[in-house]
C-alpha atoms as a PDB file:
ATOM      1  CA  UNK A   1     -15.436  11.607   5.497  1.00  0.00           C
ATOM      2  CA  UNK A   2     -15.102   8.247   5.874  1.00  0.00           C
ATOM      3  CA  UNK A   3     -11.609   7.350   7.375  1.00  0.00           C
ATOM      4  CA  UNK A   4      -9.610   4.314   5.838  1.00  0.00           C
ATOM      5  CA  UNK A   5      -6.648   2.459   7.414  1.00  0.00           C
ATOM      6  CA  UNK A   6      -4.381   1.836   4.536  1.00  0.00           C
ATOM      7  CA  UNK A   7      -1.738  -0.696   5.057  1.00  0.00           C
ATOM      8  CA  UNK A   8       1.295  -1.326   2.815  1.00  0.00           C
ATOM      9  CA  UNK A   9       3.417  -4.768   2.901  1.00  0.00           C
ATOM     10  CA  UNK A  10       6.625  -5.041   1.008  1.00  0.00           C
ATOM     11  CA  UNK A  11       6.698  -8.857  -1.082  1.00  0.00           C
ATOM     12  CA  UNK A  12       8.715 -10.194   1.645  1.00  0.00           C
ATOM     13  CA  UNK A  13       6.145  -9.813   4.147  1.00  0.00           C
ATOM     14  CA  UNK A  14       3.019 -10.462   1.929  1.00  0.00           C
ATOM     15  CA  UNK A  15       4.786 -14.248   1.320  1.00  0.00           C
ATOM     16  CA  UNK A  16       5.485 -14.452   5.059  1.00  0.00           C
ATOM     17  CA  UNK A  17       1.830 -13.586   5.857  1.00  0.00           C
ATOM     18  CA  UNK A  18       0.543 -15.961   3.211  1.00  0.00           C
ATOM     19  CA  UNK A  19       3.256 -18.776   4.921  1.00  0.00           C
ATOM     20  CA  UNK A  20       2.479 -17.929   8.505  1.00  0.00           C
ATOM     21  CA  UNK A  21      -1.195 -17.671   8.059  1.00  0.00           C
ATOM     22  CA  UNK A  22      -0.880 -14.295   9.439  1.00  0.00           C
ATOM     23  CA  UNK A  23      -3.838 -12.913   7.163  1.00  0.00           C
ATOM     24  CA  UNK A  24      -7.438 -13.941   6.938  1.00  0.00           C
ATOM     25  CA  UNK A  25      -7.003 -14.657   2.612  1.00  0.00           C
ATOM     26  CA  UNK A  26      -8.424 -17.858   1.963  1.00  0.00           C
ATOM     27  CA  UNK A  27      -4.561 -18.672  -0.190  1.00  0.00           C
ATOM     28  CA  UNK A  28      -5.736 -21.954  -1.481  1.00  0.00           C
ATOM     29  CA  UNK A  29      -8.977 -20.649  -3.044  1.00  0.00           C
ATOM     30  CA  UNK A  30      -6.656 -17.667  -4.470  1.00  0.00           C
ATOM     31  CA  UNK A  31      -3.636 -19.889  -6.123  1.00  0.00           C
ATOM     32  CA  UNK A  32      -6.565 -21.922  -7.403  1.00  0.00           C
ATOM     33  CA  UNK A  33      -8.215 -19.454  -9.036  1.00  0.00           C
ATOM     34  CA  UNK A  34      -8.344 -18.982 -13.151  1.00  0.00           C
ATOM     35  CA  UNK A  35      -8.701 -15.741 -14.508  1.00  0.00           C
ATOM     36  CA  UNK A  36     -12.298 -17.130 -15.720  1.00  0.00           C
ATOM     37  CA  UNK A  37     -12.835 -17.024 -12.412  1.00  0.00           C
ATOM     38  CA  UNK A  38     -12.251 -13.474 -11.614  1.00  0.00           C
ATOM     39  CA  UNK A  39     -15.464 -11.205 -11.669  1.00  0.00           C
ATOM     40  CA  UNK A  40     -15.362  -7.689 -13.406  1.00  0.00           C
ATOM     41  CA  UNK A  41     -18.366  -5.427 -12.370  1.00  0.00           C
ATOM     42  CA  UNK A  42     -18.535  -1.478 -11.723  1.00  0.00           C
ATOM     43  CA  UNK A  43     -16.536  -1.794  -8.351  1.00  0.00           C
ATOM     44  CA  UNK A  44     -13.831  -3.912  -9.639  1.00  0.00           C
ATOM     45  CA  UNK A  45     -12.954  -3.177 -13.466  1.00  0.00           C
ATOM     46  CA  UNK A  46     -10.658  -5.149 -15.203  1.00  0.00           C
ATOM     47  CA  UNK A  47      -7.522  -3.195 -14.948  1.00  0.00           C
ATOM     48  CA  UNK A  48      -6.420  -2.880 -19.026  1.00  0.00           C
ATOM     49  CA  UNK A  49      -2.809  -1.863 -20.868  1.00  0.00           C
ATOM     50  CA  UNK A  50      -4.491   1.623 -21.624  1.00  0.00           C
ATOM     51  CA  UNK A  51      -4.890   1.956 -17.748  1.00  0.00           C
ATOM     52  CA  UNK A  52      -1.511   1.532 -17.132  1.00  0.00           C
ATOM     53  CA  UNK A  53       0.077   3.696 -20.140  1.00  0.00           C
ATOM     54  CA  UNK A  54      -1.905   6.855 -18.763  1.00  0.00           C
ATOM     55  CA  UNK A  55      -0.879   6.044 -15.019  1.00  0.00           C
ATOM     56  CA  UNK A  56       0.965   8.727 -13.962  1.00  0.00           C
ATOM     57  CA  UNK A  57       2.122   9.141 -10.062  1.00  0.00           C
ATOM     58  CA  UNK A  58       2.824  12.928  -9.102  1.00  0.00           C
ATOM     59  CA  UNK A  59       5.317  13.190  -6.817  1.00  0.00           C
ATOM     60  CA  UNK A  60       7.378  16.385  -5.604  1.00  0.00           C
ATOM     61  CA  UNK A  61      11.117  15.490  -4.183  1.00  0.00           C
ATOM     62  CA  UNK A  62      12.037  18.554  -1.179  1.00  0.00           C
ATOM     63  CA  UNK A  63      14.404  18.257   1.524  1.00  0.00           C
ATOM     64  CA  UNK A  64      13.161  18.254   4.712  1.00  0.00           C
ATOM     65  CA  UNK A  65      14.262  18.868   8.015  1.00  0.00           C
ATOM     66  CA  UNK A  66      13.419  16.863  10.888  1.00  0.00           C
ATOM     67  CA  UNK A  67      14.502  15.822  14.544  1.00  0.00           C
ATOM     68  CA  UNK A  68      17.581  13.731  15.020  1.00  0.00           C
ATOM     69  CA  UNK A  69      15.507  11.255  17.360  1.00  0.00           C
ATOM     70  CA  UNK A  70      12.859  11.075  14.891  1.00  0.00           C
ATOM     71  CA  UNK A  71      14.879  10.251  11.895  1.00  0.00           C
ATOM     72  CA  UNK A  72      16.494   7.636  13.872  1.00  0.00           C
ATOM     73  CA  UNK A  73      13.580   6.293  15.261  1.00  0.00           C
ATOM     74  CA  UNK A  74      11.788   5.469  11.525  1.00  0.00           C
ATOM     75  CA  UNK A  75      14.923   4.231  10.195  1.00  0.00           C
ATOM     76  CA  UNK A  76      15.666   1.350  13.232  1.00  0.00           C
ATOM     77  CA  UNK A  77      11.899   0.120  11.983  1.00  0.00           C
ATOM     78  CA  UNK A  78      13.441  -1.364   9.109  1.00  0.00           C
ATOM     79  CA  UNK A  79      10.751  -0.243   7.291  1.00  0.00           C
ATOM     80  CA  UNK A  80      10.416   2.162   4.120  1.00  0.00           C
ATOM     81  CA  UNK A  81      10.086   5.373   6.412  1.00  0.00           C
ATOM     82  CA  UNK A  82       9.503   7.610   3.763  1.00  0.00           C
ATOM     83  CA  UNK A  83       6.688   6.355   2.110  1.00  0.00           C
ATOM     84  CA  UNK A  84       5.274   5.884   5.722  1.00  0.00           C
ATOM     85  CA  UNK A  85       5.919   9.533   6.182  1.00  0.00           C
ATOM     86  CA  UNK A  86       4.053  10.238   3.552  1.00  0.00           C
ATOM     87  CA  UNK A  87       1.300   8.492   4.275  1.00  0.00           C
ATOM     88  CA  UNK A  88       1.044   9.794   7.796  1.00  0.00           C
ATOM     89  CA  UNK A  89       1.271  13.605   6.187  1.00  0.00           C
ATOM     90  CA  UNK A  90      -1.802  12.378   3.819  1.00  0.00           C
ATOM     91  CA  UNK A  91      -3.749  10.924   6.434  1.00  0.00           C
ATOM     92  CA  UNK A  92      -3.811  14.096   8.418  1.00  0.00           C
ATOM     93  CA  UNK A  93      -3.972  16.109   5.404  1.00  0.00           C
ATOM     94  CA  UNK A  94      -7.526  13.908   4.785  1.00  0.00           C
ATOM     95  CA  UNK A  95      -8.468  14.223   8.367  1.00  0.00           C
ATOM     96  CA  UNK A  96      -7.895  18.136   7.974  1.00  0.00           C
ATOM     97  CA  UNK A  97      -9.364  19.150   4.519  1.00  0.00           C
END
């Protein structure tokens, strides 16, 4: 199975990147871009209404205990820890399957 390395950014820090030049996106050619531009094939549909109406994220809410120094440790990140969390349980979940 091919492993992936999925990264998330909050809006914040995709406009920093895109300030800083912290990313290797060409920005100019992007903001210049018309949707004309934009080319639909079998790896990259165009992403429709009727996609979005039968979206549907499962997600199951628990409680869940963890150590002190943990919990403490993902939230001085300033970061969304749970999501992270999450992520981190998937990944291994993938690696383990």
């Amino acid at each position: 199975m091919k492993k992936e390395k999925i990264v998330r950014y909050s809006s914040n820090e995709l406009r920093n990147l895109e300030k800083d030049g912290g990313d290797k996106t060409d920005w100019v050619c992007v903001h210049s871009m018309k949707d004309e531009d934009i080319v639909f094939d079998e790896d990259s549909p165009e992403i429709t209404q009727d996609m979005f109406d039968k979206a549907r994220i499962m997600k199951t809410e628990i409680s869940l205990l963890l150590d002190s120094d943990v919990m403490e440790w993902y939230k001085k990140q300033n970061i969304a820890y749970q999501p992270l969390i999450n992520t981190l349980l998937r990944s291994y979940m993938e690696a383990h399957h």
